[in-house]
N, C-alpha and C. Protein backbone atom coordinates (compact mmCIF):
# COMPACT_ATOMS: atom_id res chain seq x y z
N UNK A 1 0.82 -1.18 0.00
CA UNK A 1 0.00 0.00 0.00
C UNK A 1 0.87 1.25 0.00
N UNK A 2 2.08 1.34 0.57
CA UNK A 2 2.70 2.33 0.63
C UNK A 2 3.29 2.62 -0.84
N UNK A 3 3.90 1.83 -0.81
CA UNK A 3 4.20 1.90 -2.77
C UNK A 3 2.95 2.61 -3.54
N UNK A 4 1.60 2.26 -3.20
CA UNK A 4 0.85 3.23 -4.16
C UNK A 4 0.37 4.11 -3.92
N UNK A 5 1.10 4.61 -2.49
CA UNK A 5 0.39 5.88 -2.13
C UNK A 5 1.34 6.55 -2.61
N UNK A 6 2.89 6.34 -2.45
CA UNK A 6 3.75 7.20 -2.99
C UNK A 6 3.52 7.17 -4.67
N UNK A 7 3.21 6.33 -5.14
CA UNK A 7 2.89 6.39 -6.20
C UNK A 7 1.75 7.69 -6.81
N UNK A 8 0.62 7.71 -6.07
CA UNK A 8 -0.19 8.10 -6.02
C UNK A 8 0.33 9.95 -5.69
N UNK A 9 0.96 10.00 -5.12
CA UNK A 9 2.19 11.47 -5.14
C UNK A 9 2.24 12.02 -6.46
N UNK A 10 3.24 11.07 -6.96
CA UNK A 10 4.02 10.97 -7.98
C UNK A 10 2.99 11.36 -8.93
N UNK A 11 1.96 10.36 -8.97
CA UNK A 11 0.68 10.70 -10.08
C UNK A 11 0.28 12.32 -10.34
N UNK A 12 -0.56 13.00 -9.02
CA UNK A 12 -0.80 14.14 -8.64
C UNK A 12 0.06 15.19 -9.35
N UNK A 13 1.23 14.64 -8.78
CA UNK A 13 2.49 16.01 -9.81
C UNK A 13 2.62 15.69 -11.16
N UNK A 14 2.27 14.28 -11.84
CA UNK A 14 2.38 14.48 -13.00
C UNK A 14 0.52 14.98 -13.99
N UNK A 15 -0.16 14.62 -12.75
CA UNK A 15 -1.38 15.11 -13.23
C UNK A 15 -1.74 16.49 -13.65
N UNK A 16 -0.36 17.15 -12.67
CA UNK A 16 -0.94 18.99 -12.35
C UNK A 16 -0.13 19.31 -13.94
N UNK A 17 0.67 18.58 -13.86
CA UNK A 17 1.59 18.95 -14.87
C UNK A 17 0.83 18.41 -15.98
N UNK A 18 0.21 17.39 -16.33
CA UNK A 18 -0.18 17.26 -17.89
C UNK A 18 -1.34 18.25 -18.42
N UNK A 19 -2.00 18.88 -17.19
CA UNK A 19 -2.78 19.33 -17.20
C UNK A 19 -2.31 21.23 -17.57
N UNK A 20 -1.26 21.46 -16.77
CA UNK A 20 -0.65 22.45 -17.96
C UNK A 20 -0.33 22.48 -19.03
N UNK A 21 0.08 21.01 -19.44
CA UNK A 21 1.23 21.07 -20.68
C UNK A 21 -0.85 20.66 -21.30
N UNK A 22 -2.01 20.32 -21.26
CA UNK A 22 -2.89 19.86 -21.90
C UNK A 22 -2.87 18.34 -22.12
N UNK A 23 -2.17 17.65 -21.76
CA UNK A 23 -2.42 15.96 -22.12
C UNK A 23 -3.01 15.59 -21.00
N UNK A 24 -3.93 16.26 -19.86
CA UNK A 24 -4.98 15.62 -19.06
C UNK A 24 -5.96 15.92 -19.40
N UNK A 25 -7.15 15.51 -18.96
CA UNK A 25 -8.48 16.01 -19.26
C UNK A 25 -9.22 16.42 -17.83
N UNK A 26 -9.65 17.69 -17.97
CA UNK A 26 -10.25 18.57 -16.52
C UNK A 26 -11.80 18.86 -17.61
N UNK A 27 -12.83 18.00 -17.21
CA UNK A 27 -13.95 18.42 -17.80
C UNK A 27 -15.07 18.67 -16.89
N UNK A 28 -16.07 19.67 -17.23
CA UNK A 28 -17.42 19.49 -15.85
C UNK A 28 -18.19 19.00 -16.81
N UNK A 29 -18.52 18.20 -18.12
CA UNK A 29 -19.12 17.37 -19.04
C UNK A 29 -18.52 15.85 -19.06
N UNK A 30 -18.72 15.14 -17.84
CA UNK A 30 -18.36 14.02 -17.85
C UNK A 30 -19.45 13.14 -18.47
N UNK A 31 -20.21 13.46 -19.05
CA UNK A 31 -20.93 12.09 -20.24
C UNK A 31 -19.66 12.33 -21.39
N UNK A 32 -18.80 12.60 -21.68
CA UNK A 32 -17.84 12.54 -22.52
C UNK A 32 -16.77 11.18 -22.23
N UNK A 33 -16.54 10.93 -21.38
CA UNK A 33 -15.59 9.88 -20.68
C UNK A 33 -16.45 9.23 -19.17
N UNK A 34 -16.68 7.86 -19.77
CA UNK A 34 -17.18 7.04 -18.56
C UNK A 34 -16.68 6.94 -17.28
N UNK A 35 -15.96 6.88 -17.56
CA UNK A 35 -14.65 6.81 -15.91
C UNK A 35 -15.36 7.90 -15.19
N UNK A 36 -14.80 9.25 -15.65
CA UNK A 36 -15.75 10.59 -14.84
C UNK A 36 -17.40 10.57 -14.51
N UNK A 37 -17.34 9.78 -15.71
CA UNK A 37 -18.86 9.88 -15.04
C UNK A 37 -19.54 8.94 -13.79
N UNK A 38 -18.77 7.85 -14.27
CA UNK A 38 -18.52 6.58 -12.80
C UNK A 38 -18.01 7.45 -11.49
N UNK A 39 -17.08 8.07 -11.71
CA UNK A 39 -17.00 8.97 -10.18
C UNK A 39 -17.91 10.01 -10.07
N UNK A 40 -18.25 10.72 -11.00
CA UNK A 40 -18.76 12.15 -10.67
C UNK A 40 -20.52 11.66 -10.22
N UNK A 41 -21.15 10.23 -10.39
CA UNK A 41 -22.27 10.00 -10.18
C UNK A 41 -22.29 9.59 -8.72
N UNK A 42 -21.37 8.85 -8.50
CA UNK A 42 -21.09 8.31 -6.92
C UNK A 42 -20.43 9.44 -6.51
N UNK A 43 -20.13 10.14 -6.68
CA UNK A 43 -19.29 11.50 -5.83
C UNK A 43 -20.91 12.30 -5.23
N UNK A 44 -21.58 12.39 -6.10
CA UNK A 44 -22.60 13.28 -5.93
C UNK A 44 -24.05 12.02 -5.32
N UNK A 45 -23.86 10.52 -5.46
CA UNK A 45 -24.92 10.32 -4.91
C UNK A 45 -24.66 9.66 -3.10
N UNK A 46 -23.26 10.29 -3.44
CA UNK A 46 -22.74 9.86 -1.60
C UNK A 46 -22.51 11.07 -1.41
N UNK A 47 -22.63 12.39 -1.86
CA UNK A 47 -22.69 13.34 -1.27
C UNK A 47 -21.50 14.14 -0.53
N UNK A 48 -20.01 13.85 -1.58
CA UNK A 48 -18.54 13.84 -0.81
C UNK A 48 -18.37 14.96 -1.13
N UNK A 49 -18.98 15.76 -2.06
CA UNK A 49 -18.92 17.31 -2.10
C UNK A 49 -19.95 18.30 -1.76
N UNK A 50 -19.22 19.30 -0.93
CA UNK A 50 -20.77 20.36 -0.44
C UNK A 50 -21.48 20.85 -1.89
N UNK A 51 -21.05 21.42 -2.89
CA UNK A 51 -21.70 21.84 -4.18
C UNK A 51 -21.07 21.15 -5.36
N UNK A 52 -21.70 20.36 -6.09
CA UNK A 52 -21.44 19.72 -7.13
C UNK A 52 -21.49 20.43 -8.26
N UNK A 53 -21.97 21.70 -8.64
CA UNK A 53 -21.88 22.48 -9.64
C UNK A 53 -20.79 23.15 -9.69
N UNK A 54 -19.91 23.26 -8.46
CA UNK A 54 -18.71 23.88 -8.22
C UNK A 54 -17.31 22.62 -8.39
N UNK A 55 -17.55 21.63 -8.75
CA UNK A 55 -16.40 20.55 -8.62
C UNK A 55 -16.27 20.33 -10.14
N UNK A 56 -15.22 20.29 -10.25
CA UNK A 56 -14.26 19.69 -11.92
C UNK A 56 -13.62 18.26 -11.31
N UNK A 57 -13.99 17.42 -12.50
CA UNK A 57 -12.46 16.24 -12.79
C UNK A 57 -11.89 16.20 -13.41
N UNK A 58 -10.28 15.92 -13.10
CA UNK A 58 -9.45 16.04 -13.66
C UNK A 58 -8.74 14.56 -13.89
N UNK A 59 -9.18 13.78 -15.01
CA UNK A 59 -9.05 12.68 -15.56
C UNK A 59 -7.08 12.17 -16.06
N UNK A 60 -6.70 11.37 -15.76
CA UNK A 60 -5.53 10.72 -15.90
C UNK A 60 -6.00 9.16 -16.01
N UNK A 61 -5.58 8.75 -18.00
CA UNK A 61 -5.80 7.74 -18.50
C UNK A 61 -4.14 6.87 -18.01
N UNK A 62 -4.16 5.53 -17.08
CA UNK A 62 -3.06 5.08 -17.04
C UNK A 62 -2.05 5.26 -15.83
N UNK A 63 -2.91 6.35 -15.15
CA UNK A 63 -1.72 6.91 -13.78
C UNK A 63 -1.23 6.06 -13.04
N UNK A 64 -1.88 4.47 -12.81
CA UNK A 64 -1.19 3.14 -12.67
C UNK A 64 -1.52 2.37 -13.22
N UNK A 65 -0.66 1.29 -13.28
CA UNK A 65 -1.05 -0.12 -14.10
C UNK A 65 -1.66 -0.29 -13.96
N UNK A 66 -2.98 -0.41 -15.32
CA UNK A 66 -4.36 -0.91 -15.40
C UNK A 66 -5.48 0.05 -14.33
N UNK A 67 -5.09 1.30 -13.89
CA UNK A 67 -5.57 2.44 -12.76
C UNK A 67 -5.62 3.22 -13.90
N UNK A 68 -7.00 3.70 -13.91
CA UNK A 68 -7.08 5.16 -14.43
C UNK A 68 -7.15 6.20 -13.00
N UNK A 69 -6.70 7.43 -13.03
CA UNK A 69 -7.06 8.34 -11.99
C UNK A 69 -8.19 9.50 -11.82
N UNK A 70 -9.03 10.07 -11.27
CA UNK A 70 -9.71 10.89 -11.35
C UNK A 70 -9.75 12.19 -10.27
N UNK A 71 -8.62 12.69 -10.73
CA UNK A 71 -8.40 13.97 -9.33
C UNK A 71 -10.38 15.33 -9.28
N UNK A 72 -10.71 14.76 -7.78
CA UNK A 72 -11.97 15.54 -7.69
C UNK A 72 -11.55 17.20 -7.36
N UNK A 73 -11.80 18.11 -7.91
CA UNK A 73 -11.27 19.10 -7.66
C UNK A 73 -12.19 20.39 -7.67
N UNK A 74 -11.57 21.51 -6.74
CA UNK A 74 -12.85 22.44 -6.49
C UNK A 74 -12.79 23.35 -7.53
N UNK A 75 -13.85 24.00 -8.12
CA UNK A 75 -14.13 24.71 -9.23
C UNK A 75 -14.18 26.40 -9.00
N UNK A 76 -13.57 27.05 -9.20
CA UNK A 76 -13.61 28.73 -8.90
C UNK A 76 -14.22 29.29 -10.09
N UNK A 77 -14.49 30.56 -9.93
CA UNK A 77 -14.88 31.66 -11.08
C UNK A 77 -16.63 31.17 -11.51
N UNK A 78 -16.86 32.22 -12.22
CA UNK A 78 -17.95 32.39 -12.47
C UNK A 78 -18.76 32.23 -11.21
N UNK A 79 -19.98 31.41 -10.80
CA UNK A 79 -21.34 31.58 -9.74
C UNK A 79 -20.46 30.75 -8.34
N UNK A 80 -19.32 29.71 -8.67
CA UNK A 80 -18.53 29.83 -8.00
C UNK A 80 -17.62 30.46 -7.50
N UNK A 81 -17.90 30.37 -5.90
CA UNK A 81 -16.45 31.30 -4.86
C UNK A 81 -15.00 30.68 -5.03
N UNK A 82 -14.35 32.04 -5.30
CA UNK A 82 -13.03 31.61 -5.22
C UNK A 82 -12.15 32.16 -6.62
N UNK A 83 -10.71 32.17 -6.28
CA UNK A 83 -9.99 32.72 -7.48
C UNK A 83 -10.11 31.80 -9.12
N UNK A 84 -10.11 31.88 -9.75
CA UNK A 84 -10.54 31.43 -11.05
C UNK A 84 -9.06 30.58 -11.86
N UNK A 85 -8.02 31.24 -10.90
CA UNK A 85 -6.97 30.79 -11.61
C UNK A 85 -6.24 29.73 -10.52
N UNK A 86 -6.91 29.16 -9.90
CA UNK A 86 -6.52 28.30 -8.71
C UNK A 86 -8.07 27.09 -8.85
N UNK A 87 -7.08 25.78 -8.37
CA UNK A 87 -7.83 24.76 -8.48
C UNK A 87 -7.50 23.89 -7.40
N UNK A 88 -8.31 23.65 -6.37
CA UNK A 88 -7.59 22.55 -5.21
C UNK A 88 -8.16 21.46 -5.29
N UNK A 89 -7.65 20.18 -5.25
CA UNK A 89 -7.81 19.01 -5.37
C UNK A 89 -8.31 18.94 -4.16
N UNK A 90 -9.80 18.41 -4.32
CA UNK A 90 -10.07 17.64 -2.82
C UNK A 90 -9.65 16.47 -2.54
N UNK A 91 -10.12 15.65 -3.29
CA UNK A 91 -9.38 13.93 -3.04
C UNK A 91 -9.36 13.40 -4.80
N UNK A 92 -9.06 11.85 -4.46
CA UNK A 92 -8.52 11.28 -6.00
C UNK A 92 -9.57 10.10 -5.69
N UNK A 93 -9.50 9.86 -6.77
CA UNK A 93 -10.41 8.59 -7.15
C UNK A 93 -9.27 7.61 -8.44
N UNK A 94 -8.99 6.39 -7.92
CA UNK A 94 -8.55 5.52 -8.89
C UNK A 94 -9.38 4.27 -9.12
N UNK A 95 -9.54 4.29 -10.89
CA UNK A 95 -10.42 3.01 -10.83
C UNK A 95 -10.07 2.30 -11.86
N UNK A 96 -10.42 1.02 -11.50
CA UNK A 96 -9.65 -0.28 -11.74
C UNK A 96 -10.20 -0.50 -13.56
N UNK A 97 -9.02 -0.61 -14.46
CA UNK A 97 -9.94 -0.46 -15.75
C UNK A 97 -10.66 -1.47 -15.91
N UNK A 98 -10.56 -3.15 -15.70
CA UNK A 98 -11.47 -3.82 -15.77
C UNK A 98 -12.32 -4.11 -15.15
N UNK A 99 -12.17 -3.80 -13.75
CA UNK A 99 -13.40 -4.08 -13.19
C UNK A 99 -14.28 -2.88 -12.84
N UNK A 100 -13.66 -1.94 -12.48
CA UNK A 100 -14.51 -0.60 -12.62
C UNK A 100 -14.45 -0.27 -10.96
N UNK A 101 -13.79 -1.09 -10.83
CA UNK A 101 -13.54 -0.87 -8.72
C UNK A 101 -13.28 0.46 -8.51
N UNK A 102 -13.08 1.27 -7.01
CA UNK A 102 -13.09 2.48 -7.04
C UNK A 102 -12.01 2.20 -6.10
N UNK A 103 -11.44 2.99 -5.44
CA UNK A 103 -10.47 3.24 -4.53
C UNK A 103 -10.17 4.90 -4.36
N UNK A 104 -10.13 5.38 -3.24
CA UNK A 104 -10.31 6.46 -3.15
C UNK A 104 -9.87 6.74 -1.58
N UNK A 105 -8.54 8.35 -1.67
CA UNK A 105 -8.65 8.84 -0.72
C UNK A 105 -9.55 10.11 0.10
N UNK A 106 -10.53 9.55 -0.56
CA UNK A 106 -11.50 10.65 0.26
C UNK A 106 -11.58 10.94 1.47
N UNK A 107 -11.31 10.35 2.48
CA UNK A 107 -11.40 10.27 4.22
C UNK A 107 -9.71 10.98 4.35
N UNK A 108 -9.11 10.69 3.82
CA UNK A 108 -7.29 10.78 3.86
C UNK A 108 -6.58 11.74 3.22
N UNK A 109 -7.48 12.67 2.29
CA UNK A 109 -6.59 13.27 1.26
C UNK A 109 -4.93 13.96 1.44
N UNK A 110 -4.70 13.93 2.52
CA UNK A 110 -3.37 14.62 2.75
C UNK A 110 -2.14 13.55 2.75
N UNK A 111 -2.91 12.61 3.64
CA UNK A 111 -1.77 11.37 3.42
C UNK A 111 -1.78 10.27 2.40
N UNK A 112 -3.13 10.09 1.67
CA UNK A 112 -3.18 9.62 0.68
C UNK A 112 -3.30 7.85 0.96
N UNK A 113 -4.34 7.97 2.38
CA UNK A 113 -4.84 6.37 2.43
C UNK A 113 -5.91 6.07 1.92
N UNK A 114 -5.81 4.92 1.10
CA UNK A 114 -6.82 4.35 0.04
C UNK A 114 -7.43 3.82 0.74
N UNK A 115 -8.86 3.86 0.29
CA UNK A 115 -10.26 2.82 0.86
C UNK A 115 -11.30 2.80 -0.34
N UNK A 116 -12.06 1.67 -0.38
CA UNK A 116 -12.95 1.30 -1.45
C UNK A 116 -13.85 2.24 -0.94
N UNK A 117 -14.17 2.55 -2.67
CA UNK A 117 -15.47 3.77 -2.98
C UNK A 117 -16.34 2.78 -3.45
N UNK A 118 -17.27 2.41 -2.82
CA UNK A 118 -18.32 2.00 -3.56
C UNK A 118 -19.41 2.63 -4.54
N UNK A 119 -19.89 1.89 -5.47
CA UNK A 119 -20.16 2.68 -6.65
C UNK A 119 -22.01 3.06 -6.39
């Protein structure tokens, strides 16, 4: 487990980074990619964010073997509070590509302990 939490580090900085350079995907139209929409439906029908009109995902195809990643992140500007040019990751969601399993540090986000998200 420790191996994929540090892993799971590692991911984050390369997430922030593809996401500058553009080879991530940060969409609030997740019927475009299933994965997002697999989290962003259980994000919102367990209720892990106070406003769901205010949250972006930020999608990473591959961030581990056979792991796609889904960084949940808070949304600024426009009817949302907050600076527009700043984005804070609340927690991550990794899910299993074949089986569709969830894993998620939602309870942990700072230290980055994984527990099953049920769907």
């Amino acid at each position: 487990m420790n191996r994929m939490v540090e892993s799971k580090f590692k991911g984050c900085l390369i997430a922030s980074l593809l996401l500058v350079a553009g080879c991530a995907e940060a969409t609030s139209a997740p019927a475009a990619n299933p994965v997002i929409k697999q989290v962003k439906t259980t994000v919102e029908k367990e209720k892990l964010v106070s406003d769901p009109a205010c949250t972006d995902y930020l999608f990473t195809k591959d961030a581990e073997k056979g792991m796609d990643l889904v960084d949940v992140m808070e949304k600024h500007g426009g009817k949302c509070a907050g600076d527009p040019q700043i984005q804070h990751r609340l927690f991550s969601v990794y899910v299993d590509q074949k089986t569709r399993q969830m894993l998620s540090d939602k309870d942990d986000p700072e230290d980055g302990n994984l527990s099953l998200l049920q769907p």
